[in-house]
PDB file of N, CA and C in Angstrom:
ATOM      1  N   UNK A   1      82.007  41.104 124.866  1.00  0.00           N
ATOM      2  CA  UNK A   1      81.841  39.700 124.543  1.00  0.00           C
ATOM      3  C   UNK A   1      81.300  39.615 123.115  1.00  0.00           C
ATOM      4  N   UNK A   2      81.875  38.615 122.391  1.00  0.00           N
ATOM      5  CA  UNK A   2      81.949  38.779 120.932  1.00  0.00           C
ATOM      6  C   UNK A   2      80.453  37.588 121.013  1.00  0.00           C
ATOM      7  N   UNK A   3      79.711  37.456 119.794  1.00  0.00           N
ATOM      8  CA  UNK A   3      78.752  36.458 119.325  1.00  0.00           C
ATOM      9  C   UNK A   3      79.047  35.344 119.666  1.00  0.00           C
ATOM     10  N   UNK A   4      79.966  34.596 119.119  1.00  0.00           N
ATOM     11  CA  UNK A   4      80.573  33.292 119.019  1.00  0.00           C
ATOM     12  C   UNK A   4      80.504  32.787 121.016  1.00  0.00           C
ATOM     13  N   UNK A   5      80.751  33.735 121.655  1.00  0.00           N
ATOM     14  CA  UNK A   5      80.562  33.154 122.774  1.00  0.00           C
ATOM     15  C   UNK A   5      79.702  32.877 123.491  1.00  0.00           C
ATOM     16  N   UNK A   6      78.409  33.605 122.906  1.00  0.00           N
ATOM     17  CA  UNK A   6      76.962  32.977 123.266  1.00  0.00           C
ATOM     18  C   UNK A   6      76.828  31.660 122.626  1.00  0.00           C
ATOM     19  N   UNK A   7      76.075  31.146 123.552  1.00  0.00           N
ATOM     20  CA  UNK A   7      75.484  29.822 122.568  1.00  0.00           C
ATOM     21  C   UNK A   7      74.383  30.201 121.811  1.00  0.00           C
ATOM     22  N   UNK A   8      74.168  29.520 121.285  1.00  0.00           N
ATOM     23  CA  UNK A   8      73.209  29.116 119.984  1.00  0.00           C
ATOM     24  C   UNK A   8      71.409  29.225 120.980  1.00  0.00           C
ATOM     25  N   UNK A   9      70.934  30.025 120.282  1.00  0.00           N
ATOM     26  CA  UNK A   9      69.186  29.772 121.010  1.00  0.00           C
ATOM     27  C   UNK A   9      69.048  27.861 120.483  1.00  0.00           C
ATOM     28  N   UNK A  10      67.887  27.685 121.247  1.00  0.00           N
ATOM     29  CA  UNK A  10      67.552  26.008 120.585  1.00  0.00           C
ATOM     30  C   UNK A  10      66.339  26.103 119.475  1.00  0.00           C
ATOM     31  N   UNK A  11      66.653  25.124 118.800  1.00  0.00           N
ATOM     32  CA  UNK A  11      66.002  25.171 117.834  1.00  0.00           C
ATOM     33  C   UNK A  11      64.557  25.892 117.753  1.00  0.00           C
ATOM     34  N   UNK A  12      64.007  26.988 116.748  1.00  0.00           N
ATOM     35  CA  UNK A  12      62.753  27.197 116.771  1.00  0.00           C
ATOM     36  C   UNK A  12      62.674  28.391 117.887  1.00  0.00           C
ATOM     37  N   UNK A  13      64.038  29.103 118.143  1.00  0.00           N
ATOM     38  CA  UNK A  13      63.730  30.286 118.769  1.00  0.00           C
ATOM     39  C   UNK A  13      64.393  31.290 118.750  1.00  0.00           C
ATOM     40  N   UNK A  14      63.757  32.295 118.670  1.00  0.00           N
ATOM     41  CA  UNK A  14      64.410  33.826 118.120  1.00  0.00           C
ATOM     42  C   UNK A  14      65.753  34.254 118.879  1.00  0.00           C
ATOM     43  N   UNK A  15      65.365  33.393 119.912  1.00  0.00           N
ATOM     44  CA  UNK A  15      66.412  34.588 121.007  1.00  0.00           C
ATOM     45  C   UNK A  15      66.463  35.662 121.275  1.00  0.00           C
ATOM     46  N   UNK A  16      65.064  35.852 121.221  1.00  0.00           N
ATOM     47  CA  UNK A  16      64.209  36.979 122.542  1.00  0.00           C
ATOM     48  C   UNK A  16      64.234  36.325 123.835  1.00  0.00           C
ATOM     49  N   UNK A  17      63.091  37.423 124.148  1.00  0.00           N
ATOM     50  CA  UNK A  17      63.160  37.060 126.094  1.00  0.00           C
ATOM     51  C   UNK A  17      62.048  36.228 125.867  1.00  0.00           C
ATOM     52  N   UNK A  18      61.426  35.363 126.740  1.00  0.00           N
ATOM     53  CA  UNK A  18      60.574  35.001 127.093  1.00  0.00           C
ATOM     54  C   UNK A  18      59.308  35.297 127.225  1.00  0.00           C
ATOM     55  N   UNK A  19      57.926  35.206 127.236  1.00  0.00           N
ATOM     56  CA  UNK A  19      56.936  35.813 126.424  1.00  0.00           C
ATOM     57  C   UNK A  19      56.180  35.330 127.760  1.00  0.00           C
ATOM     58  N   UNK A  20      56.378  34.280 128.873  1.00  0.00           N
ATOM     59  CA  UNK A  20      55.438  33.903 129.617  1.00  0.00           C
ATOM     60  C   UNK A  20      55.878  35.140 130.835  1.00  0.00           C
ATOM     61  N   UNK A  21      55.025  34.438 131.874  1.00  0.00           N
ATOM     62  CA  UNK A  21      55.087  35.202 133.063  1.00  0.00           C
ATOM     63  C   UNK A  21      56.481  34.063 134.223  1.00  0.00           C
ATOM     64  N   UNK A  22      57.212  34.498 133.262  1.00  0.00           N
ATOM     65  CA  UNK A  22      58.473  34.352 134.100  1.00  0.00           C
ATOM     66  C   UNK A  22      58.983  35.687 134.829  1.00  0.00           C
ATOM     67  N   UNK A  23      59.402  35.224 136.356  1.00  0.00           N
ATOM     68  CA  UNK A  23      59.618  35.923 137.834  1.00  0.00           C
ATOM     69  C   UNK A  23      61.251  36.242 137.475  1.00  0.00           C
ATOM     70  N   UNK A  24      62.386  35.862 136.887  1.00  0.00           N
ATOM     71  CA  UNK A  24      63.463  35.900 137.273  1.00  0.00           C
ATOM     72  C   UNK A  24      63.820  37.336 136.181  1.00  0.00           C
ATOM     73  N   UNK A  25      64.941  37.228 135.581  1.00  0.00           N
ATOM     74  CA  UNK A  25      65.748  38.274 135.542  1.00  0.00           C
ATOM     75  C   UNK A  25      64.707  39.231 134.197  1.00  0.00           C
ATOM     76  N   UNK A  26      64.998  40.214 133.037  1.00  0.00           N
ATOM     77  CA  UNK A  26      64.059  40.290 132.277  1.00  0.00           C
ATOM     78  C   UNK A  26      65.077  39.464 130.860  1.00  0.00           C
ATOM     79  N   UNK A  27      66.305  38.868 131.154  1.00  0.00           N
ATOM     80  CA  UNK A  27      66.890  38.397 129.933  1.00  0.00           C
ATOM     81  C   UNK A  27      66.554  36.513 129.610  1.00  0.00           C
ATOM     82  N   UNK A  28      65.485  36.309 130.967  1.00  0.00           N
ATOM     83  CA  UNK A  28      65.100  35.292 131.272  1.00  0.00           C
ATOM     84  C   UNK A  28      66.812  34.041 131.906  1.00  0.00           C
ATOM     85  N   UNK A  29      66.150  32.947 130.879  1.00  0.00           N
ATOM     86  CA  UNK A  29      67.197  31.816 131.615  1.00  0.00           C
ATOM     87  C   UNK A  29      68.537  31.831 130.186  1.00  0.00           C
ATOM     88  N   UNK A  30      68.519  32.999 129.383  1.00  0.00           N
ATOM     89  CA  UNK A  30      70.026  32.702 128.423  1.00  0.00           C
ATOM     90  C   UNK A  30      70.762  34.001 128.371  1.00  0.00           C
ATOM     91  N   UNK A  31      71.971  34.213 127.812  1.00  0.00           N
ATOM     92  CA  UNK A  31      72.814  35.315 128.205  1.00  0.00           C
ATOM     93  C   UNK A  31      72.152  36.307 127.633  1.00  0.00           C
ATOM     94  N   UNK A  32      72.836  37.526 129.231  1.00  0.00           N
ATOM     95  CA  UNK A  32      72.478  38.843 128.832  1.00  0.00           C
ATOM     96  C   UNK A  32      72.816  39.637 127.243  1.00  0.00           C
ATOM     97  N   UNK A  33      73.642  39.345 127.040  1.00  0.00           N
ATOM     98  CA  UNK A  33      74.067  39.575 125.716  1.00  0.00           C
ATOM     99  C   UNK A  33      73.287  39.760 124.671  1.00  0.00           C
ATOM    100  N   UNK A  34      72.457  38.571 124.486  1.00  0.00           N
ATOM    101  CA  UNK A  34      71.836  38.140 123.565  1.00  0.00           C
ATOM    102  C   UNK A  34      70.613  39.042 123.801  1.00  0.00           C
ATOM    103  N   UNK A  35      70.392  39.055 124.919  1.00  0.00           N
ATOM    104  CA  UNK A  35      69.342  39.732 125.660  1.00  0.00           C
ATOM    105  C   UNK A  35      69.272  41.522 124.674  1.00  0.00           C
ATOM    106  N   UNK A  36      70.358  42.101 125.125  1.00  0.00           N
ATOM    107  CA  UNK A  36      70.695  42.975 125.022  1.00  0.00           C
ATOM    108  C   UNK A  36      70.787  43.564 123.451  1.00  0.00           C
ATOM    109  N   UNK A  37      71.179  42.548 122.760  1.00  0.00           N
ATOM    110  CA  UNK A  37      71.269  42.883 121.645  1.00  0.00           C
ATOM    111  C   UNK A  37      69.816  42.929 120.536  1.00  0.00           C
ATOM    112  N   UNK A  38      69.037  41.189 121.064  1.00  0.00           N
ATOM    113  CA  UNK A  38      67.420  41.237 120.661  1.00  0.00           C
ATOM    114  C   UNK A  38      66.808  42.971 120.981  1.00  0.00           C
ATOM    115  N   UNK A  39      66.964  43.636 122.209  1.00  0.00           N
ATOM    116  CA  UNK A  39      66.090  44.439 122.759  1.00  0.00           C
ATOM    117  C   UNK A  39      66.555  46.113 121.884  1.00  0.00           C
ATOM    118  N   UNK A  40      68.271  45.611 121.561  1.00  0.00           N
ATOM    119  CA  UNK A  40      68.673  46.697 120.261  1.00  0.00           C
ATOM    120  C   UNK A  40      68.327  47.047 119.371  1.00  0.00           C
ATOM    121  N   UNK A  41      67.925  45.394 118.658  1.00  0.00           N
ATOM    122  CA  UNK A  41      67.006  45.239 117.629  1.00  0.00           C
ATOM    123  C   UNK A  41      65.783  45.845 117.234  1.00  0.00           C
ATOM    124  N   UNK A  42      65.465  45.447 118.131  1.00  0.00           N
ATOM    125  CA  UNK A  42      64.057  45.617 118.085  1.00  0.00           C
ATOM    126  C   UNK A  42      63.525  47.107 118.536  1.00  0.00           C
ATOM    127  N   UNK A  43      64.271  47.469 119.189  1.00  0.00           N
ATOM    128  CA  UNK A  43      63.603  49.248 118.965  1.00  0.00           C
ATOM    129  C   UNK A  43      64.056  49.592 117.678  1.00  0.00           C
ATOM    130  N   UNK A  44      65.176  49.313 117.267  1.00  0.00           N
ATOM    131  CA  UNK A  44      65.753  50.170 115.573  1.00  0.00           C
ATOM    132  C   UNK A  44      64.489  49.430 114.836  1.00  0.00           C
ATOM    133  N   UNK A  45      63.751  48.160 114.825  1.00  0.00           N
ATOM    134  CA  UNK A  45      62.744  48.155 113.785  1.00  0.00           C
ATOM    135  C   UNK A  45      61.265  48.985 113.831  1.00  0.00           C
ATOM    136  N   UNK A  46      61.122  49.561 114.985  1.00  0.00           N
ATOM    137  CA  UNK A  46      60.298  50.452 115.137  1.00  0.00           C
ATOM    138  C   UNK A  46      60.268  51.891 114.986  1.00  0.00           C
ATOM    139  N   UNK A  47      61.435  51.642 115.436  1.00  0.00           N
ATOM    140  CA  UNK A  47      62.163  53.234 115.685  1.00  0.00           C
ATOM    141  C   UNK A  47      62.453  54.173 114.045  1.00  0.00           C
ATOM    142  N   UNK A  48      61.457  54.491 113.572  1.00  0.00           N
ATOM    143  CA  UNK A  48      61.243  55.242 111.798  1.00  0.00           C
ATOM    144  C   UNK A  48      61.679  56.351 112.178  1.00  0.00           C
ATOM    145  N   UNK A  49      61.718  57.382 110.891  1.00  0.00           N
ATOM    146  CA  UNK A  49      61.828  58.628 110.893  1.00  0.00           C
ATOM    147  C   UNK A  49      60.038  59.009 110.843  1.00  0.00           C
ATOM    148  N   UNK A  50      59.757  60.551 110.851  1.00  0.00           N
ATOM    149  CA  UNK A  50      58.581  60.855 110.723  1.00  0.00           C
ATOM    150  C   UNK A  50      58.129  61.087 109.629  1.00  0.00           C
ATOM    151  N   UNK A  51      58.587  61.064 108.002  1.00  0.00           N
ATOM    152  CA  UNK A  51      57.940  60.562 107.371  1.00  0.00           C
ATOM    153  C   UNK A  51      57.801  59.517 106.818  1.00  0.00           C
ATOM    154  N   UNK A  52      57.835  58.749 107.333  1.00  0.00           N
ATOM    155  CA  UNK A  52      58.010  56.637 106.988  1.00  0.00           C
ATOM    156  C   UNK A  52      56.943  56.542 108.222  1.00  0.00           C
ATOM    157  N   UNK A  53      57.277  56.994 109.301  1.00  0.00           N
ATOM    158  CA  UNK A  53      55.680  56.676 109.884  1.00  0.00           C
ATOM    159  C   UNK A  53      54.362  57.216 109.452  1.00  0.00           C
ATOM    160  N   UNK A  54      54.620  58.160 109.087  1.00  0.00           N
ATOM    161  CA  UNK A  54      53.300  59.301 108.400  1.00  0.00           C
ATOM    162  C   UNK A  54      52.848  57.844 106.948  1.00  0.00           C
ATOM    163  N   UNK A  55      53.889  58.223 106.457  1.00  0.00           N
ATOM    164  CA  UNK A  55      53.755  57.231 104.927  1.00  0.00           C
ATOM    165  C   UNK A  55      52.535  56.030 105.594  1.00  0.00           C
ATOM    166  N   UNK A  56      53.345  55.044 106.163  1.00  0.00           N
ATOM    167  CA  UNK A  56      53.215  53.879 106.550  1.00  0.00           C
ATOM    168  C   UNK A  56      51.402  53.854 107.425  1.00  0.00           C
ATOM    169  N   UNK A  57      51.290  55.288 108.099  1.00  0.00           N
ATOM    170  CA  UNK A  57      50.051  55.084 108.594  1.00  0.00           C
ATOM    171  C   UNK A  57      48.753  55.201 108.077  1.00  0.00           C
ATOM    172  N   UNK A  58      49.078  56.329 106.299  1.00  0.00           N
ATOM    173  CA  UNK A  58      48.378  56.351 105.820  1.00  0.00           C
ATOM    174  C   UNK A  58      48.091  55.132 104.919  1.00  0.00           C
ATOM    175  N   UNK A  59      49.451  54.818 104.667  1.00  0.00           N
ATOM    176  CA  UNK A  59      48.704  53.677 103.632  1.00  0.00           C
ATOM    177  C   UNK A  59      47.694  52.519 104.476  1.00  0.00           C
ATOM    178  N   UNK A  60      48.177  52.377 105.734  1.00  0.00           N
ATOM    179  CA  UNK A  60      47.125  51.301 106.561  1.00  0.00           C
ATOM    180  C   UNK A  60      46.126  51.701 106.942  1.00  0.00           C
ATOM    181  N   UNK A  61      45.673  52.609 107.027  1.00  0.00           N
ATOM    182  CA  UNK A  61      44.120  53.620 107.365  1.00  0.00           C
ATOM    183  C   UNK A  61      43.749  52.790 106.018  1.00  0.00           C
ATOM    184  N   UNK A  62      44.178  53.500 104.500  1.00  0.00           N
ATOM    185  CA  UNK A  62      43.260  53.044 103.762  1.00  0.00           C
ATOM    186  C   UNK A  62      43.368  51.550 103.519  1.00  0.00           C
ATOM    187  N   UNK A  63      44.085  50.602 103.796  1.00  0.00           N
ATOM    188  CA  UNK A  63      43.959  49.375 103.669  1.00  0.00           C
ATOM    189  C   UNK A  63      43.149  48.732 105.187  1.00  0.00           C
ATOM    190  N   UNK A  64      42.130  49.638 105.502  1.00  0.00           N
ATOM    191  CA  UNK A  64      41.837  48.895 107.120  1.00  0.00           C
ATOM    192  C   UNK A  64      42.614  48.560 108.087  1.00  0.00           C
ATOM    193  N   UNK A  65      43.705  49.065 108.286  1.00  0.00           N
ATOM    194  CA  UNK A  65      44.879  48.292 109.050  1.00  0.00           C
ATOM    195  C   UNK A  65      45.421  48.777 110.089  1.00  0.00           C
ATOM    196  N   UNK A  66      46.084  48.617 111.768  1.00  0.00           N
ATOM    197  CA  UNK A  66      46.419  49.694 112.171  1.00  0.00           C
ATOM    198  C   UNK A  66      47.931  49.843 112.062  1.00  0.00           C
ATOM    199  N   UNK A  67      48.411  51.026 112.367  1.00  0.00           N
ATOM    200  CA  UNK A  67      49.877  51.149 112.252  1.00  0.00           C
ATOM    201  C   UNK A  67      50.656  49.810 112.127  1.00  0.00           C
ATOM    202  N   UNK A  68      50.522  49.958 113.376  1.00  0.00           N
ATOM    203  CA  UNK A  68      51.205  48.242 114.149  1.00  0.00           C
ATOM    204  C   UNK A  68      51.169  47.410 113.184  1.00  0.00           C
ATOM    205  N   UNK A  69      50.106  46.715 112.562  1.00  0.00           N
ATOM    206  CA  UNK A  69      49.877  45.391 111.846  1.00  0.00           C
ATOM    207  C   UNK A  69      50.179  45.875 110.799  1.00  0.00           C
ATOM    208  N   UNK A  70      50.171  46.953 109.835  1.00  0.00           N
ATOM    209  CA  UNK A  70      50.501  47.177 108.280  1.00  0.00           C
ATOM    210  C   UNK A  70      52.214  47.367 108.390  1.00  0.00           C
ATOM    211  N   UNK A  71      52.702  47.279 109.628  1.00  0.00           N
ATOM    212  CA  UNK A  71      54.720  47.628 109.848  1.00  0.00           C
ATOM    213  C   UNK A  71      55.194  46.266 110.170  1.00  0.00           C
ATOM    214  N   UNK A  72      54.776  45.919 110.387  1.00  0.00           N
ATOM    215  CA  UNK A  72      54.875  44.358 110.928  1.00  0.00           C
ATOM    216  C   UNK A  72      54.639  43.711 109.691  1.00  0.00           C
ATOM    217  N   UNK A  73      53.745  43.697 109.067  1.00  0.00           N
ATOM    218  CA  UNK A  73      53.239  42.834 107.856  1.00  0.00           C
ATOM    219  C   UNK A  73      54.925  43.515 106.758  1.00  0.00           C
ATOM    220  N   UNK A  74      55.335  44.671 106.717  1.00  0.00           N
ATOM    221  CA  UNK A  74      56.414  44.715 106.116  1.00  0.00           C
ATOM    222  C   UNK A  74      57.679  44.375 106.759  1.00  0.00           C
ATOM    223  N   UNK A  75      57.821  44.430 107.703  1.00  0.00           N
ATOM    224  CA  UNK A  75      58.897  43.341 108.643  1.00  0.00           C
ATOM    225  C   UNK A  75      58.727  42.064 108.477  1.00  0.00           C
ATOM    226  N   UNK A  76      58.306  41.557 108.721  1.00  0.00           N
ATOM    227  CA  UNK A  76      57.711  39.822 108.416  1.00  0.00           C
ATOM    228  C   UNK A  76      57.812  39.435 107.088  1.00  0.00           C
ATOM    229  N   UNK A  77      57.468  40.350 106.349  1.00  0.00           N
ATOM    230  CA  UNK A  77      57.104  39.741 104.540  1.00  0.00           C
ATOM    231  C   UNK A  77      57.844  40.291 103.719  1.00  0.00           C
ATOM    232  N   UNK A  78      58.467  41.299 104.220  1.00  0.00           N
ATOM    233  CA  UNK A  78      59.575  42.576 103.225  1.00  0.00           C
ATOM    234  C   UNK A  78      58.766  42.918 101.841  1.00  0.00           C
ATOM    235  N   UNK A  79      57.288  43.264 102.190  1.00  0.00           N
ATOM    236  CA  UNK A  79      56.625  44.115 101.275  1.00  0.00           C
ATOM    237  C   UNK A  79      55.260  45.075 101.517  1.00  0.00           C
ATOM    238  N   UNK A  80      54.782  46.037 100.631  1.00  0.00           N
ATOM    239  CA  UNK A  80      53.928  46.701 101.806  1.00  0.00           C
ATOM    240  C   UNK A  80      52.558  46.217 100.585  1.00  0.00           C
ATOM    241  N   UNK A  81      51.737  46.628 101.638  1.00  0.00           N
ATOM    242  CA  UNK A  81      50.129  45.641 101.190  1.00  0.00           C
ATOM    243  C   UNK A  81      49.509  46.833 100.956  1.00  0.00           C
ATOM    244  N   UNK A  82      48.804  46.333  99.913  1.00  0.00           N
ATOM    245  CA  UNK A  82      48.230  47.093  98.664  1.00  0.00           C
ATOM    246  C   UNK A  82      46.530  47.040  99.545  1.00  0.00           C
ATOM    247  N   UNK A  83      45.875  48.509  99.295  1.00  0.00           N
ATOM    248  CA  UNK A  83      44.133  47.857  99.666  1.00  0.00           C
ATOM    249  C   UNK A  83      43.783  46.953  98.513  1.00  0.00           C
ATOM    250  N   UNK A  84      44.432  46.313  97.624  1.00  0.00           N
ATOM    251  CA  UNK A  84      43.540  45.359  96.768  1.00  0.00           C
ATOM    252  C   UNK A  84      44.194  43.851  97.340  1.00  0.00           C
ATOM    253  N   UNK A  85      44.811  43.641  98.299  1.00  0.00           N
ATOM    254  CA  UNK A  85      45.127  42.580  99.043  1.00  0.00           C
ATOM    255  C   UNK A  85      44.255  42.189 100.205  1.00  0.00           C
ATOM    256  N   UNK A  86      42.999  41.645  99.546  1.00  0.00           N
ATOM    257  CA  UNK A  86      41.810  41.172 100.499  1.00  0.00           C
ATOM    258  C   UNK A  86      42.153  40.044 101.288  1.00  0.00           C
ATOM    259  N   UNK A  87      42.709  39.344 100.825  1.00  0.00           N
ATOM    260  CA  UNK A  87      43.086  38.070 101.605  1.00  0.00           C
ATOM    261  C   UNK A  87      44.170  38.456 102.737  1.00  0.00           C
ATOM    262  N   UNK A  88      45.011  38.953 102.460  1.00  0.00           N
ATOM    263  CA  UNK A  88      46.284  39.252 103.358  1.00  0.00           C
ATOM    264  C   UNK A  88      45.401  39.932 104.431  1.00  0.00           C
ATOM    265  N   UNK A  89      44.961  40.863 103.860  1.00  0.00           N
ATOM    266  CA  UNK A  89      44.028  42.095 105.311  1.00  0.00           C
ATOM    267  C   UNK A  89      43.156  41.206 105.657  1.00  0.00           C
ATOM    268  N   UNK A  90      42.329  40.562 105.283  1.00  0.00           N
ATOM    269  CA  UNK A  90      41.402  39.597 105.902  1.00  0.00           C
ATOM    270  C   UNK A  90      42.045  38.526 106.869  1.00  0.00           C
ATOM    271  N   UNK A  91      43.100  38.614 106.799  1.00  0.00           N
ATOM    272  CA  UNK A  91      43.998  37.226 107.228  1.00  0.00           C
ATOM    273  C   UNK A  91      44.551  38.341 108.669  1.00  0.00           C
ATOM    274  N   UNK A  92      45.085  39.429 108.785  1.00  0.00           N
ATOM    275  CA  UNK A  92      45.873  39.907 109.743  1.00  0.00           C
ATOM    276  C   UNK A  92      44.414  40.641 110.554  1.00  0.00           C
ATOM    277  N   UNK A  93      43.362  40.941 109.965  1.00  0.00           N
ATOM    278  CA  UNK A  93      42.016  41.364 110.927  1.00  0.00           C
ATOM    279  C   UNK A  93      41.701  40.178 111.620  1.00  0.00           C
ATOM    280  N   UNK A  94      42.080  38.717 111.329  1.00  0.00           N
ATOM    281  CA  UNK A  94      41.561  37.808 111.710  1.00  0.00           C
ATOM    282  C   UNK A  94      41.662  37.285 113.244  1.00  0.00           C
ATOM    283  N   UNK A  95      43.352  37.688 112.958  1.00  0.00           N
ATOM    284  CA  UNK A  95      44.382  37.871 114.090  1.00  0.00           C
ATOM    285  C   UNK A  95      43.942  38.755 115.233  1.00  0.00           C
ATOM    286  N   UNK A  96      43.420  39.526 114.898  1.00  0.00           N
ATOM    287  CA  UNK A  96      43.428  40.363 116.114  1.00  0.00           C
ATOM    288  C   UNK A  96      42.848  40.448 117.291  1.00  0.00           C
ATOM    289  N   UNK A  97      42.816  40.569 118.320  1.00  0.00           N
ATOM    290  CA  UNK A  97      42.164  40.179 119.338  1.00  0.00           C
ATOM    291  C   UNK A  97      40.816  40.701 119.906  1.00  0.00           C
ATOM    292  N   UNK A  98      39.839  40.454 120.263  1.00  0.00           N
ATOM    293  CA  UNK A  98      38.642  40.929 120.291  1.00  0.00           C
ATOM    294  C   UNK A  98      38.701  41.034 121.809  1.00  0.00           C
TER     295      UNK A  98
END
């Protein structure tokens, strides 16, 4: 099944799965497809070689940061954060959950 035959997510959504504690399928209430392809995605943006993770972990050690949030902050922003970016790191520590 080609793209064009999914519909369109509604406005203001990724067309991921669902984030609540929904009981039904895991592609929730829109096509598997879409399903399938988000969940493609999204391991290849994690999914590095081992030295791009090595790279990536050191530079977030020294910017205070953990893996997770300094890979993400370059997914999200398409740039990598400098330790002289107090505000940005102050802004994603802020985030985090206690």
């Amino acid at each position: 099944m080609d793209d064009a035959q999914v519909p369109p997510p509604a406005s203001g959504h990724n067309g991921g799965p669902a984030l609540d504690d929904y009981e039904g399928p895991p592609w929730g209430e829109g096509h598997i497809y879409r399903y399938v392809c988000w969940r493609r995605a999204h391991r290849a943006a994690w999914r590095k070689p081992r030295d791009i993770q090595l790279f990536r972990l050191e530079k977030a050690e020294k910017a205070g940061l953990t893996y997770e949030e300094y890979s993400l902050e370059i997914m999200e922003r398409g740039r990598h954060i400098q330790p002289d970016d107090a505000e940005t790191i102050a802004r994603i520590k802020a985030r985090r959950k206690r």
